[in-house]
PDB file of N, CA and C in Angstrom:
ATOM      1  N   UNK A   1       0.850  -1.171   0.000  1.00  0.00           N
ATOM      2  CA  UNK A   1       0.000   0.000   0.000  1.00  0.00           C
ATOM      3  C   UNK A   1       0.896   1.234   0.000  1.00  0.00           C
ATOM      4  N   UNK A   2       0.779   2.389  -0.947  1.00  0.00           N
ATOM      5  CA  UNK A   2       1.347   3.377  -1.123  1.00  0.00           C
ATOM      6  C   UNK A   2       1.505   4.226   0.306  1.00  0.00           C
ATOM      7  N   UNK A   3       2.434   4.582   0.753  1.00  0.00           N
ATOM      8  CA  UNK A   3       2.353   5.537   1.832  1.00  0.00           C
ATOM      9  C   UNK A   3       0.881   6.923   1.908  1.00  0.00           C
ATOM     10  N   UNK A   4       0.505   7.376   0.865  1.00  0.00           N
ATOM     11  CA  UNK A   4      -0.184   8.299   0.954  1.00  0.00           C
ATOM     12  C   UNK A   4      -1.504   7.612   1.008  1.00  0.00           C
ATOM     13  N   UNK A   5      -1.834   6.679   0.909  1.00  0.00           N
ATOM     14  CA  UNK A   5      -3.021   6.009   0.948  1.00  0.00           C
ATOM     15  C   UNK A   5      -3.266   5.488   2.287  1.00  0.00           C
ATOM     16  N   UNK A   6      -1.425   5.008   2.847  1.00  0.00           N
ATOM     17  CA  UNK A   6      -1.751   4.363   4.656  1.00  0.00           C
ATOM     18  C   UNK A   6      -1.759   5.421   4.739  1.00  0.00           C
ATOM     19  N   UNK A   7      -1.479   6.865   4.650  1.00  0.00           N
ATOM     20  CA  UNK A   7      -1.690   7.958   5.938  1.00  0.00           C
ATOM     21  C   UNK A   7      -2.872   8.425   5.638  1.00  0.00           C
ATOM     22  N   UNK A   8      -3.563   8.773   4.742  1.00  0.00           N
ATOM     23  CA  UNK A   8      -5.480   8.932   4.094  1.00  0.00           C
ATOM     24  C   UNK A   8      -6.393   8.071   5.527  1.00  0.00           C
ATOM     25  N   UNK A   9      -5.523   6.654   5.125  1.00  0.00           N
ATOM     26  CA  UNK A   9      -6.517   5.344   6.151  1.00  0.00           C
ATOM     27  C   UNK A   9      -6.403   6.237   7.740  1.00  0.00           C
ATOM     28  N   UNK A  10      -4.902   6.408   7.933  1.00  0.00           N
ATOM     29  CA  UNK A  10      -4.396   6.430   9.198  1.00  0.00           C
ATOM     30  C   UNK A  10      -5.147   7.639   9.982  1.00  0.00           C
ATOM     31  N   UNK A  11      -5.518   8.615   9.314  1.00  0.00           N
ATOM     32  CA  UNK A  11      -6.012   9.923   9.351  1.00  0.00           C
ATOM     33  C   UNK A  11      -7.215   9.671   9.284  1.00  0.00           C
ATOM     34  N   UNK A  12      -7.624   8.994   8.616  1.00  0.00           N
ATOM     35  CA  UNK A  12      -9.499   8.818   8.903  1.00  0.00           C
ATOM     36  C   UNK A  12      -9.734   8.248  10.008  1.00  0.00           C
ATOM     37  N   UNK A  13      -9.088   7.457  10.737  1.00  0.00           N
ATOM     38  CA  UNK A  13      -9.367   6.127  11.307  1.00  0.00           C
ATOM     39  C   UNK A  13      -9.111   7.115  12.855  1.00  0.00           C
ATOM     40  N   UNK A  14      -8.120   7.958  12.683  1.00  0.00           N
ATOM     41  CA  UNK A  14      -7.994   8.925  14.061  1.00  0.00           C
ATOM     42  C   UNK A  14      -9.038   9.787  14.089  1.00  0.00           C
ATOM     43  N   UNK A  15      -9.788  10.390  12.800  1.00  0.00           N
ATOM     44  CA  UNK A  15     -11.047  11.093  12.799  1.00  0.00           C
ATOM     45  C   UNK A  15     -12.220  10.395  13.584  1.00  0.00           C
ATOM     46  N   UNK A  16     -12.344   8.935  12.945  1.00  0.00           N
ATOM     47  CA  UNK A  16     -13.370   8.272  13.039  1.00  0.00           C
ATOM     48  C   UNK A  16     -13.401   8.265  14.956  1.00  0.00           C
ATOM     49  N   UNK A  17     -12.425   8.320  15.508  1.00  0.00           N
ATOM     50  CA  UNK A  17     -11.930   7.386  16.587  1.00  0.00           C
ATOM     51  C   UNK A  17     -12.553   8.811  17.999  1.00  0.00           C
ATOM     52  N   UNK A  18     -12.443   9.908  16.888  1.00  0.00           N
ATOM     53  CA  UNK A  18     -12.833  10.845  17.897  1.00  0.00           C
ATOM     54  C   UNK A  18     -13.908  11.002  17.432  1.00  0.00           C
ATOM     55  N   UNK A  19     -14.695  10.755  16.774  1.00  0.00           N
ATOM     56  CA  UNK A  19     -15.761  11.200  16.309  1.00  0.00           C
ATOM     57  C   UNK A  19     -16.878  10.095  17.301  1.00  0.00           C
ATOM     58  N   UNK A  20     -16.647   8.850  17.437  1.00  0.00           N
ATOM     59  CA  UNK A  20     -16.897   7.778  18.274  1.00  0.00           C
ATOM     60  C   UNK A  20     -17.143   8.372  19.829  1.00  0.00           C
ATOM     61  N   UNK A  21     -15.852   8.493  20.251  1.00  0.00           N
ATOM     62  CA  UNK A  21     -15.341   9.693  21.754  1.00  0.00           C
ATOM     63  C   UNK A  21     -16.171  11.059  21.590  1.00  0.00           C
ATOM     64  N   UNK A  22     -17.366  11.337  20.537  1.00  0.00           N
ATOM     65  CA  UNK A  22     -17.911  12.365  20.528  1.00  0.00           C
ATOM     66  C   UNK A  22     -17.354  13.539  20.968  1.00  0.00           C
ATOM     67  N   UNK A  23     -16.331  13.539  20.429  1.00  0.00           N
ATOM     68  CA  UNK A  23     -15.292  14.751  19.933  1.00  0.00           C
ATOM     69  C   UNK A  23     -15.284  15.280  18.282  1.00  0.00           C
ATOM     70  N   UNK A  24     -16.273  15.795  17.987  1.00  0.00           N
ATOM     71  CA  UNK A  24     -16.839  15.764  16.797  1.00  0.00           C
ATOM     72  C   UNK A  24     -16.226  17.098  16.486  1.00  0.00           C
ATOM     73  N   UNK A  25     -16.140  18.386  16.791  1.00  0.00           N
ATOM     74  CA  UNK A  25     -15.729  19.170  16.178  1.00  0.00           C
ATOM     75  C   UNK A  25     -14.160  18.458  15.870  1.00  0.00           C
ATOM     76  N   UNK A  26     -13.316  17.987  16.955  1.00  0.00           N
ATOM     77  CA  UNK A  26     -11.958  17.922  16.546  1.00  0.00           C
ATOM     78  C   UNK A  26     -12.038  16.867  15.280  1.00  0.00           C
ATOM     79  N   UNK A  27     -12.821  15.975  14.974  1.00  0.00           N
ATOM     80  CA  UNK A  27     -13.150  15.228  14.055  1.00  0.00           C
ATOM     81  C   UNK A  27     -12.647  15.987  12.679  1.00  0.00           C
ATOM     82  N   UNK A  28     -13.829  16.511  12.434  1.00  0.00           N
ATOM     83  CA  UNK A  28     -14.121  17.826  11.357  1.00  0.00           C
ATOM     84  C   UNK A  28     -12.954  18.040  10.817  1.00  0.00           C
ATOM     85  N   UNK A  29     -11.974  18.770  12.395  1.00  0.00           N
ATOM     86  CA  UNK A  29     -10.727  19.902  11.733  1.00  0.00           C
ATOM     87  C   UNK A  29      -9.640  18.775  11.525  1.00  0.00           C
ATOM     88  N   UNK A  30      -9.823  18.184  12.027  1.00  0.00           N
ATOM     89  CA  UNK A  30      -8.631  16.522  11.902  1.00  0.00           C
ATOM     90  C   UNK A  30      -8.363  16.423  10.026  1.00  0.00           C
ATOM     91  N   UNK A  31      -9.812  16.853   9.545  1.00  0.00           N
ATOM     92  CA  UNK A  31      -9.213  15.661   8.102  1.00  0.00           C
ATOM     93  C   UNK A  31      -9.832  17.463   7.167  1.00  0.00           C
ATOM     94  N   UNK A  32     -10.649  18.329   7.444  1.00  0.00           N
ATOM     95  CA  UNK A  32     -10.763  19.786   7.026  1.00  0.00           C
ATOM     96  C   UNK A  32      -9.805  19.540   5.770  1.00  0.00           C
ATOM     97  N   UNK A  33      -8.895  20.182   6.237  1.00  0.00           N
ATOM     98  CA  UNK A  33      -6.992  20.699   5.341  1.00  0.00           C
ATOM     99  C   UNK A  33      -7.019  19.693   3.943  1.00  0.00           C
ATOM    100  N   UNK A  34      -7.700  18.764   4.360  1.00  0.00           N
ATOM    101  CA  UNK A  34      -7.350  17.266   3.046  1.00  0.00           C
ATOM    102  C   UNK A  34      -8.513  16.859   2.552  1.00  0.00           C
ATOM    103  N   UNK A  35      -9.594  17.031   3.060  1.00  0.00           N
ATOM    104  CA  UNK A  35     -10.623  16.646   2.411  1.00  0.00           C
ATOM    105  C   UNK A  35     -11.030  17.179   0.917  1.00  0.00           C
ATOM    106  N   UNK A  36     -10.492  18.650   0.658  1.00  0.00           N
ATOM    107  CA  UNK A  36     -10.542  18.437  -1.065  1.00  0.00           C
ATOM    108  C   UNK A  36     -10.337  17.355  -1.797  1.00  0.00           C
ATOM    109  N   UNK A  37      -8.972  16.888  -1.812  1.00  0.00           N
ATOM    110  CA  UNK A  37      -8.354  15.966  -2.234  1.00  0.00           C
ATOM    111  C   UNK A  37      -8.179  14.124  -1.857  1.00  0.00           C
ATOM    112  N   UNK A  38      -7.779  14.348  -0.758  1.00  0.00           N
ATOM    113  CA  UNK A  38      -7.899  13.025   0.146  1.00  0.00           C
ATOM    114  C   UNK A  38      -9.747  12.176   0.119  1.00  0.00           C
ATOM    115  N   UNK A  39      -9.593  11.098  -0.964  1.00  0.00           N
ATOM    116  CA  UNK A  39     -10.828  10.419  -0.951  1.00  0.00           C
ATOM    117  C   UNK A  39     -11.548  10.237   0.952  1.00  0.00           C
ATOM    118  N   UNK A  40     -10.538   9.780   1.343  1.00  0.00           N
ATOM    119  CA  UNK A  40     -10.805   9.008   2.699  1.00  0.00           C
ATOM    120  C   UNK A  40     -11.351   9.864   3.789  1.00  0.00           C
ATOM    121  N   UNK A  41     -10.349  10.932   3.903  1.00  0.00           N
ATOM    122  CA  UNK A  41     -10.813  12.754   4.392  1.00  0.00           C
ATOM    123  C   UNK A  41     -12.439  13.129   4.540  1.00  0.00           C
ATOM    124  N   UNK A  42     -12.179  13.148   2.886  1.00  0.00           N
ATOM    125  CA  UNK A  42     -13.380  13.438   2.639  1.00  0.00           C
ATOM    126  C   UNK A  42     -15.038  12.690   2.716  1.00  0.00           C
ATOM    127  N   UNK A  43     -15.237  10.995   3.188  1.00  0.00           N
ATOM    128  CA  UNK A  43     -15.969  10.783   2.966  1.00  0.00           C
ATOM    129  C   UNK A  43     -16.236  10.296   5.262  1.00  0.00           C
ATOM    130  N   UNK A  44     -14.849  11.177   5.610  1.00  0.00           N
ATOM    131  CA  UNK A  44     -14.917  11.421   7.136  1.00  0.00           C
ATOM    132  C   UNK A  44     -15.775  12.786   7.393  1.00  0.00           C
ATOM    133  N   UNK A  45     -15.447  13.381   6.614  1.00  0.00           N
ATOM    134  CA  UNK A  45     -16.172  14.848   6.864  1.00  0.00           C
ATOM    135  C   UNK A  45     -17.872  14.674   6.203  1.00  0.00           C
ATOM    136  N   UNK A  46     -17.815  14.309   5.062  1.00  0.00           N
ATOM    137  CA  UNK A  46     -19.198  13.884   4.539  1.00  0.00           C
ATOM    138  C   UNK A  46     -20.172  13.086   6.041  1.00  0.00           C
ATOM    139  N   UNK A  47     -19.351  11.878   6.589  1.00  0.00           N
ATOM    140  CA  UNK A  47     -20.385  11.251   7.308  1.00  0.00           C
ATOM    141  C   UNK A  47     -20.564  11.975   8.410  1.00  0.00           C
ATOM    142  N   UNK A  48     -19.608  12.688   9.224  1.00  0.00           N
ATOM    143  CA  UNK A  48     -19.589  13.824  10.150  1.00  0.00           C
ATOM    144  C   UNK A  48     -21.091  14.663   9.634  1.00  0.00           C
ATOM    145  N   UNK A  49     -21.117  15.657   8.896  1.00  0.00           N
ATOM    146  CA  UNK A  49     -21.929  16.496   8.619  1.00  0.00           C
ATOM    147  C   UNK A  49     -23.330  15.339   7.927  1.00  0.00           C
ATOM    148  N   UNK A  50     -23.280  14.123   7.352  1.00  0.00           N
ATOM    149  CA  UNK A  50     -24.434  13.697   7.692  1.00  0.00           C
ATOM    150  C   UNK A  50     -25.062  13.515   8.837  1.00  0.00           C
ATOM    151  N   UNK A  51     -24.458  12.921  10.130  1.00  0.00           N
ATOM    152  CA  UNK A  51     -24.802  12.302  11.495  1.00  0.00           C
ATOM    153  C   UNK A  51     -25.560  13.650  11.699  1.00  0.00           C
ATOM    154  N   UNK A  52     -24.959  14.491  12.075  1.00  0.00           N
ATOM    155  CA  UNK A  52     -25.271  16.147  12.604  1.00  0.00           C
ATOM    156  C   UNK A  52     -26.603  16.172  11.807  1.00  0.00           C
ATOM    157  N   UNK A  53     -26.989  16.166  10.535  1.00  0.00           N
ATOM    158  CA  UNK A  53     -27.895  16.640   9.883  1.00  0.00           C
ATOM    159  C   UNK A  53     -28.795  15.618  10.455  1.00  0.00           C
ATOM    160  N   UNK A  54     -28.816  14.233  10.312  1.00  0.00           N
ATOM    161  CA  UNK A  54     -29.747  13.537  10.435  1.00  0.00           C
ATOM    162  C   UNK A  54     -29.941  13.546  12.434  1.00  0.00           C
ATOM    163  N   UNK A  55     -29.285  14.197  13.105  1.00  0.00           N
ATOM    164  CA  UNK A  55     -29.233  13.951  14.549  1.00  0.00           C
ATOM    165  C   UNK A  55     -29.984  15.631  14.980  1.00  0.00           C
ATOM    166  N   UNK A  56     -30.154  16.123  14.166  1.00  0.00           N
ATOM    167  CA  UNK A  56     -30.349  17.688  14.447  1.00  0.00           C
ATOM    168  C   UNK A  56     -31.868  17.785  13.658  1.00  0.00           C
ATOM    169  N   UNK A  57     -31.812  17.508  12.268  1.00  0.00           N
ATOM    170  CA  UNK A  57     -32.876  17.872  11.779  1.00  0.00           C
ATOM    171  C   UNK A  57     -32.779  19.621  11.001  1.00  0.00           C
ATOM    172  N   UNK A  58     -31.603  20.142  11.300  1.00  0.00           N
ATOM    173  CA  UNK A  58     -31.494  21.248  10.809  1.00  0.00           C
ATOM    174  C   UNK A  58     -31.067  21.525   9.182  1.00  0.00           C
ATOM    175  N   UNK A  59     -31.970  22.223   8.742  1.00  0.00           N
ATOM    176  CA  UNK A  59     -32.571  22.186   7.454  1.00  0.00           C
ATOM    177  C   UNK A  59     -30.829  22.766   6.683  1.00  0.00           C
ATOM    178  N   UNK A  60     -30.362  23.618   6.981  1.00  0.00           N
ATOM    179  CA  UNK A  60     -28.471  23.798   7.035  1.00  0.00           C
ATOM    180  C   UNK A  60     -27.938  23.005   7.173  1.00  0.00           C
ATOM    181  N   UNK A  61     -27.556  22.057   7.766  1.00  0.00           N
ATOM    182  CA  UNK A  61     -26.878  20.711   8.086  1.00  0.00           C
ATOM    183  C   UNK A  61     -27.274  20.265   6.780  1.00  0.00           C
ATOM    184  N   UNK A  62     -28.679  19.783   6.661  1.00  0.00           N
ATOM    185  CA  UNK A  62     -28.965  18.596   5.825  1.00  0.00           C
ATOM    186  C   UNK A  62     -28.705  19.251   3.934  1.00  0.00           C
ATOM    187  N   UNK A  63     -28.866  20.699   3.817  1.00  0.00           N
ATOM    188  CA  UNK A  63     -28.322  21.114   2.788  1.00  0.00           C
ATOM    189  C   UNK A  63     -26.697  21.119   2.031  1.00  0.00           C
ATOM    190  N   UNK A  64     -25.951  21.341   3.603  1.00  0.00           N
ATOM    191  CA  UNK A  64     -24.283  21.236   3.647  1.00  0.00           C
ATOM    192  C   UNK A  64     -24.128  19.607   3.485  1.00  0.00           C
ATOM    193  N   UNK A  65     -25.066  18.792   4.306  1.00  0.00           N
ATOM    194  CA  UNK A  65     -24.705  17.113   3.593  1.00  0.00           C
ATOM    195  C   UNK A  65     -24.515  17.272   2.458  1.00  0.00           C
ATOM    196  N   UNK A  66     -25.983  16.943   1.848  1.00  0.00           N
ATOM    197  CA  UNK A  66     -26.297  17.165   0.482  1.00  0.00           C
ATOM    198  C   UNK A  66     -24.724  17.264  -0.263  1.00  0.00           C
ATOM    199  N   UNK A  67     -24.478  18.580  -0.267  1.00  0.00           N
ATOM    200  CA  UNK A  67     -23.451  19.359  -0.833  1.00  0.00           C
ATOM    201  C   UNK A  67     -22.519  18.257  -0.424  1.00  0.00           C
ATOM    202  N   UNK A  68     -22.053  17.994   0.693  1.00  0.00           N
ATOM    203  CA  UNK A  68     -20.639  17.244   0.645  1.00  0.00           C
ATOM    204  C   UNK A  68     -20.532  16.152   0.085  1.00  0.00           C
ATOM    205  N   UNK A  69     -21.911  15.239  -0.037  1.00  0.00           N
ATOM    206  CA  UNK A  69     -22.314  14.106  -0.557  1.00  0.00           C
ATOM    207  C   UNK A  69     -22.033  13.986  -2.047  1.00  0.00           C
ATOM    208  N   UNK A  70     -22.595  15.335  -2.729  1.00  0.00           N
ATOM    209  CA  UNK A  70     -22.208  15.712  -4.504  1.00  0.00           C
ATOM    210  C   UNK A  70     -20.369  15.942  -4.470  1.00  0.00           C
ATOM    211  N   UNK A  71     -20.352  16.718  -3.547  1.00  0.00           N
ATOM    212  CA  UNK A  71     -18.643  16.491  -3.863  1.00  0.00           C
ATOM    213  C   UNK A  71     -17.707  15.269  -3.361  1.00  0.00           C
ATOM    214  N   UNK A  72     -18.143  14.525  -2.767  1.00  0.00           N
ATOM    215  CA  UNK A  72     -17.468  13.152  -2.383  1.00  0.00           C
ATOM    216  C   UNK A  72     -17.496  12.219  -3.748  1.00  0.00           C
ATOM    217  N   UNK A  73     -18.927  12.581  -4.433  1.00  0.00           N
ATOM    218  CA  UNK A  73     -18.864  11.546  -5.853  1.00  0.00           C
ATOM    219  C   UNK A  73     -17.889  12.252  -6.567  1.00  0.00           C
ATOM    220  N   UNK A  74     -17.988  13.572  -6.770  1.00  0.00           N
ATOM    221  CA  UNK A  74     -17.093  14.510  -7.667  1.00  0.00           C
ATOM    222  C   UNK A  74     -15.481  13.921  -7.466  1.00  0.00           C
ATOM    223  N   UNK A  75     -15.605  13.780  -6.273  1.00  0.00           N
ATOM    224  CA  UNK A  75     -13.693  13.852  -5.858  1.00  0.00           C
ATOM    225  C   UNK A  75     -13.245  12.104  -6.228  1.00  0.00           C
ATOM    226  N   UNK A  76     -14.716  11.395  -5.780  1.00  0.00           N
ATOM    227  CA  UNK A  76     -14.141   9.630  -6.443  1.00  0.00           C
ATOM    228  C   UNK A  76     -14.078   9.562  -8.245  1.00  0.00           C
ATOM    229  N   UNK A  77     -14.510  10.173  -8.604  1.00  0.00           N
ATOM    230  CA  UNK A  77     -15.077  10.199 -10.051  1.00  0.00           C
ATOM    231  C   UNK A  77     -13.528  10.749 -10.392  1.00  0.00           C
ATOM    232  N   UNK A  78     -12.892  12.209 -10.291  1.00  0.00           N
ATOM    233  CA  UNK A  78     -11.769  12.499 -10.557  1.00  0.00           C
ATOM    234  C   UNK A  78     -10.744  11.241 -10.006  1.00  0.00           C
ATOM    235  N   UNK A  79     -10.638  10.577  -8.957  1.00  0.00           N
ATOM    236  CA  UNK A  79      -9.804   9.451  -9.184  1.00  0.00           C
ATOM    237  C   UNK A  79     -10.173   8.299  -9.544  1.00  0.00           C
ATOM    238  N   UNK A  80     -11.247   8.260 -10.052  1.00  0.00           N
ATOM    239  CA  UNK A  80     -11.549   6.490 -11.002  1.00  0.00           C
ATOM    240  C   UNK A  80     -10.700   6.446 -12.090  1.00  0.00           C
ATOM    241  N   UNK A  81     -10.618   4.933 -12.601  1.00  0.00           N
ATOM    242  CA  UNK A  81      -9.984   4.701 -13.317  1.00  0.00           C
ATOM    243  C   UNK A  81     -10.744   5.425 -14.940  1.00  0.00           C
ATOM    244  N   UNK A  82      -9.863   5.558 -15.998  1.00  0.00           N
ATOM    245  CA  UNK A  82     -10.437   5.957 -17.067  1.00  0.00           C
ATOM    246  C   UNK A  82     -10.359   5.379 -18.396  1.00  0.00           C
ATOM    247  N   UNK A  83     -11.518   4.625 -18.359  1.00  0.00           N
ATOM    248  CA  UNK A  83     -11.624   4.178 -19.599  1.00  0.00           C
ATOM    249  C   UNK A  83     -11.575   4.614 -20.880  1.00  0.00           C
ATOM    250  N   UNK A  84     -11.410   4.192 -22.446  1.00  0.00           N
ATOM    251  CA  UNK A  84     -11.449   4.777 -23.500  1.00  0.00           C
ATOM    252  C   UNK A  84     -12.896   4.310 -23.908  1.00  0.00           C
ATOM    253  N   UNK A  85     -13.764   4.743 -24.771  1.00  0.00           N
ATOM    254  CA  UNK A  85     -14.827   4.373 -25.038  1.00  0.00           C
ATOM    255  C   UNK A  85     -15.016   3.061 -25.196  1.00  0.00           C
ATOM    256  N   UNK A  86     -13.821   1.916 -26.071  1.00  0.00           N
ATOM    257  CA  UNK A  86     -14.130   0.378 -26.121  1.00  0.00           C
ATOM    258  C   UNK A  86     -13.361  -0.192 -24.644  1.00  0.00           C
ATOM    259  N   UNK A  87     -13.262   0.248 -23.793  1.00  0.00           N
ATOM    260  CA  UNK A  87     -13.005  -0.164 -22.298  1.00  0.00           C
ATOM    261  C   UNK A  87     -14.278  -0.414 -21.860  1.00  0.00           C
ATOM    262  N   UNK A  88     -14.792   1.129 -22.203  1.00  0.00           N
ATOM    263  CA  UNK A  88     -16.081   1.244 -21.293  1.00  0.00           C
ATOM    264  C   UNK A  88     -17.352   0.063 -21.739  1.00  0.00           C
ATOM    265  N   UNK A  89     -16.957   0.080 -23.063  1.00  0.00           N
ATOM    266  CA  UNK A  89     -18.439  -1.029 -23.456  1.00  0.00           C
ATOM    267  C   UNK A  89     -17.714  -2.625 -23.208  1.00  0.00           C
ATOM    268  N   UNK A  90     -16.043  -2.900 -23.119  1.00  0.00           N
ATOM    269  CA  UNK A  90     -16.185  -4.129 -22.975  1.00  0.00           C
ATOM    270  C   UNK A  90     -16.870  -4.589 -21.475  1.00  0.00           C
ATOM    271  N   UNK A  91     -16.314  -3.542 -20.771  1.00  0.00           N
ATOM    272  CA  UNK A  91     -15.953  -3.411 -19.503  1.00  0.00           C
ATOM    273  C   UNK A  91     -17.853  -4.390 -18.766  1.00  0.00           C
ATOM    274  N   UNK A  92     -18.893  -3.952 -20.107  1.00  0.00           N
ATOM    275  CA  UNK A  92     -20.015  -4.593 -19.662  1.00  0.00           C
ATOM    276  C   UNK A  92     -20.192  -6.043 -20.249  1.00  0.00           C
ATOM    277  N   UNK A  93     -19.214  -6.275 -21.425  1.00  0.00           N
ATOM    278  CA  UNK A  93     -19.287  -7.925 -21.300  1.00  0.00           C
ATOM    279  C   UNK A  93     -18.477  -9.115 -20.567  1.00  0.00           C
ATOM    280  N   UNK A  94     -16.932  -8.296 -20.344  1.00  0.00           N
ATOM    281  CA  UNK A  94     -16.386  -9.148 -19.479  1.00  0.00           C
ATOM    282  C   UNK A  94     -16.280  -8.194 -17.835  1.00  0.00           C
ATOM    283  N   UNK A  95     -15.364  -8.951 -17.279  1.00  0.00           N
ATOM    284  CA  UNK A  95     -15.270  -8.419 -15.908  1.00  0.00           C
ATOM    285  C   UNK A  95     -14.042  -7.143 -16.083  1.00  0.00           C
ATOM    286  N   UNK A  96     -13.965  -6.491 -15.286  1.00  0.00           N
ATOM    287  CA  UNK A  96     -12.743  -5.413 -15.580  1.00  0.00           C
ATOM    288  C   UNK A  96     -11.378  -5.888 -15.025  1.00  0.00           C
ATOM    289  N   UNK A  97     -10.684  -5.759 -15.700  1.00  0.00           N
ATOM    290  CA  UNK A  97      -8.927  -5.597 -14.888  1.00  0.00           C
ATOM    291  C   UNK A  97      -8.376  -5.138 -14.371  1.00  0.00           C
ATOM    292  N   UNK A  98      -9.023  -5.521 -12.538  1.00  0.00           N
ATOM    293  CA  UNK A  98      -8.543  -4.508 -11.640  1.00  0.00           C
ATOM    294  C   UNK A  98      -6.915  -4.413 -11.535  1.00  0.00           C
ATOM    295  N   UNK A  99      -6.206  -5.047 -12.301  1.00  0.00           N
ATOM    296  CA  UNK A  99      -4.882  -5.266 -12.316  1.00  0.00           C
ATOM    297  C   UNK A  99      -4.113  -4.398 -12.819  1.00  0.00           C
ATOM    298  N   UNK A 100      -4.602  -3.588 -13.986  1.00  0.00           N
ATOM    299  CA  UNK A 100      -4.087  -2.504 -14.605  1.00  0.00           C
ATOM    300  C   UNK A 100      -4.536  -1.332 -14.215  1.00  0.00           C
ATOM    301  N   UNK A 101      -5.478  -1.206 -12.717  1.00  0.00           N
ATOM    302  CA  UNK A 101      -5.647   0.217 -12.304  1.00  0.00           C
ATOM    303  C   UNK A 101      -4.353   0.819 -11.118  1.00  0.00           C
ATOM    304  N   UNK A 102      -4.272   1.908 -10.816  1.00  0.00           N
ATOM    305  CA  UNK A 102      -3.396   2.201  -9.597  1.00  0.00           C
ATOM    306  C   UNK A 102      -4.273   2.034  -8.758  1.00  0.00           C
ATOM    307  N   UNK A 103      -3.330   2.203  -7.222  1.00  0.00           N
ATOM    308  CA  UNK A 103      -4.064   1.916  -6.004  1.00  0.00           C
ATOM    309  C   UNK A 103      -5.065   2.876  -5.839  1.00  0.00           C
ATOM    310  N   UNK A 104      -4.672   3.944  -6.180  1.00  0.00           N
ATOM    311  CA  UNK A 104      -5.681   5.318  -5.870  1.00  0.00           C
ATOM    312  C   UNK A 104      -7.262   5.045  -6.329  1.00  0.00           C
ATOM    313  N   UNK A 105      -6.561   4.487  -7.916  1.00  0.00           N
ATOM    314  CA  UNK A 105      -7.799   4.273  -8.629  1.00  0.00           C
ATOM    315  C   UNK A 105      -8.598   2.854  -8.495  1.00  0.00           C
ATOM    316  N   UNK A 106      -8.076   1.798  -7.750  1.00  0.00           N
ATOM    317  CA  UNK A 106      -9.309   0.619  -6.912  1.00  0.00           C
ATOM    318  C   UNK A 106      -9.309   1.420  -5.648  1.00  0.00           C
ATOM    319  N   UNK A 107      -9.189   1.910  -5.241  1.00  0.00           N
ATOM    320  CA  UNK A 107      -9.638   2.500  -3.502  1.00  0.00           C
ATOM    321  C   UNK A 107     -10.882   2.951  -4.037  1.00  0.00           C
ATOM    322  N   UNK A 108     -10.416   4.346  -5.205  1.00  0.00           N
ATOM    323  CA  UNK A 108     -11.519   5.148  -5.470  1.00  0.00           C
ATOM    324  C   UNK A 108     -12.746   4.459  -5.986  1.00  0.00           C
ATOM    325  N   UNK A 109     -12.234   3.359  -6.527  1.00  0.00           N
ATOM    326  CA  UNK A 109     -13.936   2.452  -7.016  1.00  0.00           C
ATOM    327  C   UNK A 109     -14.266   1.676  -6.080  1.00  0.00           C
ATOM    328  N   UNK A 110     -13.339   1.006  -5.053  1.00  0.00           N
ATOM    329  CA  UNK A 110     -14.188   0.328  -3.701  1.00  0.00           C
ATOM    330  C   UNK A 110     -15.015   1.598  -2.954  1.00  0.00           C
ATOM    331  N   UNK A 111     -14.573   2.928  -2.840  1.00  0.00           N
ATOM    332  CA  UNK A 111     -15.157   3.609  -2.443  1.00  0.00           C
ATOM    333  C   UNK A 111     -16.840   3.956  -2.333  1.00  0.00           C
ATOM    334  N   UNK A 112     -16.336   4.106  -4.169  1.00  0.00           N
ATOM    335  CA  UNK A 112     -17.990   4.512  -4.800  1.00  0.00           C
ATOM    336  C   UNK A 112     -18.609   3.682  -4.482  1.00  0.00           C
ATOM    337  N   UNK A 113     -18.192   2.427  -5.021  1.00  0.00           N
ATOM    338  CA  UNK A 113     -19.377   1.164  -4.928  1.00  0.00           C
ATOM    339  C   UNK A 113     -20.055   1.363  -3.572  1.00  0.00           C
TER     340      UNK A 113
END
């Protein structure tokens, strides 16, 4: 596993860990800085601001989900793998070759799925 991918895990997993310890703001600012970029970050901050929305009911919360929810697909979508158009149509008769993707790019599709 690529170093930047164990520290993504390593960094969520310390988010998650306070977020558990209902230390939720430090949660937030824990993975904040990386969540543009960082798949893992980001789908810490996404479930953060879901819990809140769905634990609150506040019509703000559940709009800012929303929103983080469209950019969590946005940010897996920029690291999926990329097919050429006859990828994409074999890709529905046989199985795909997770063998020729990078790590970034099977994380980012275990993600989505």
């Amino acid at each position: 596993m690529s170093s930047n991918i164990a520290e993504s895990i390593k960094r969520a997993e310390h988010a998650r860990d306070l977020l558990l310890n209902n230390r939720i703001e430090e949660a937030r600012l824990s993975v904040q800085h990386v969540a543009a970029t960082d798949i893992y970050a980001a789908m810490v901050q996404c479930n953060i601001g879901f819990m809140q929305a769905v634990m609150t009911f506040d019509r703000d919360l559940i709009s800012e989900s929303i929103k983080a929810i469209d950019d969590i697909i946005e940010l897996l979508c920029r690291h999926r793998h990329k097919d050429n158009i006859m990828g994409y149509v074999m890709s529905y008769i046989k199985n795909r070759d997770f063998n020729k993707f990078t790590e970034l790019e099977k994380h980012a599709e275990l993600v989505r799925a």
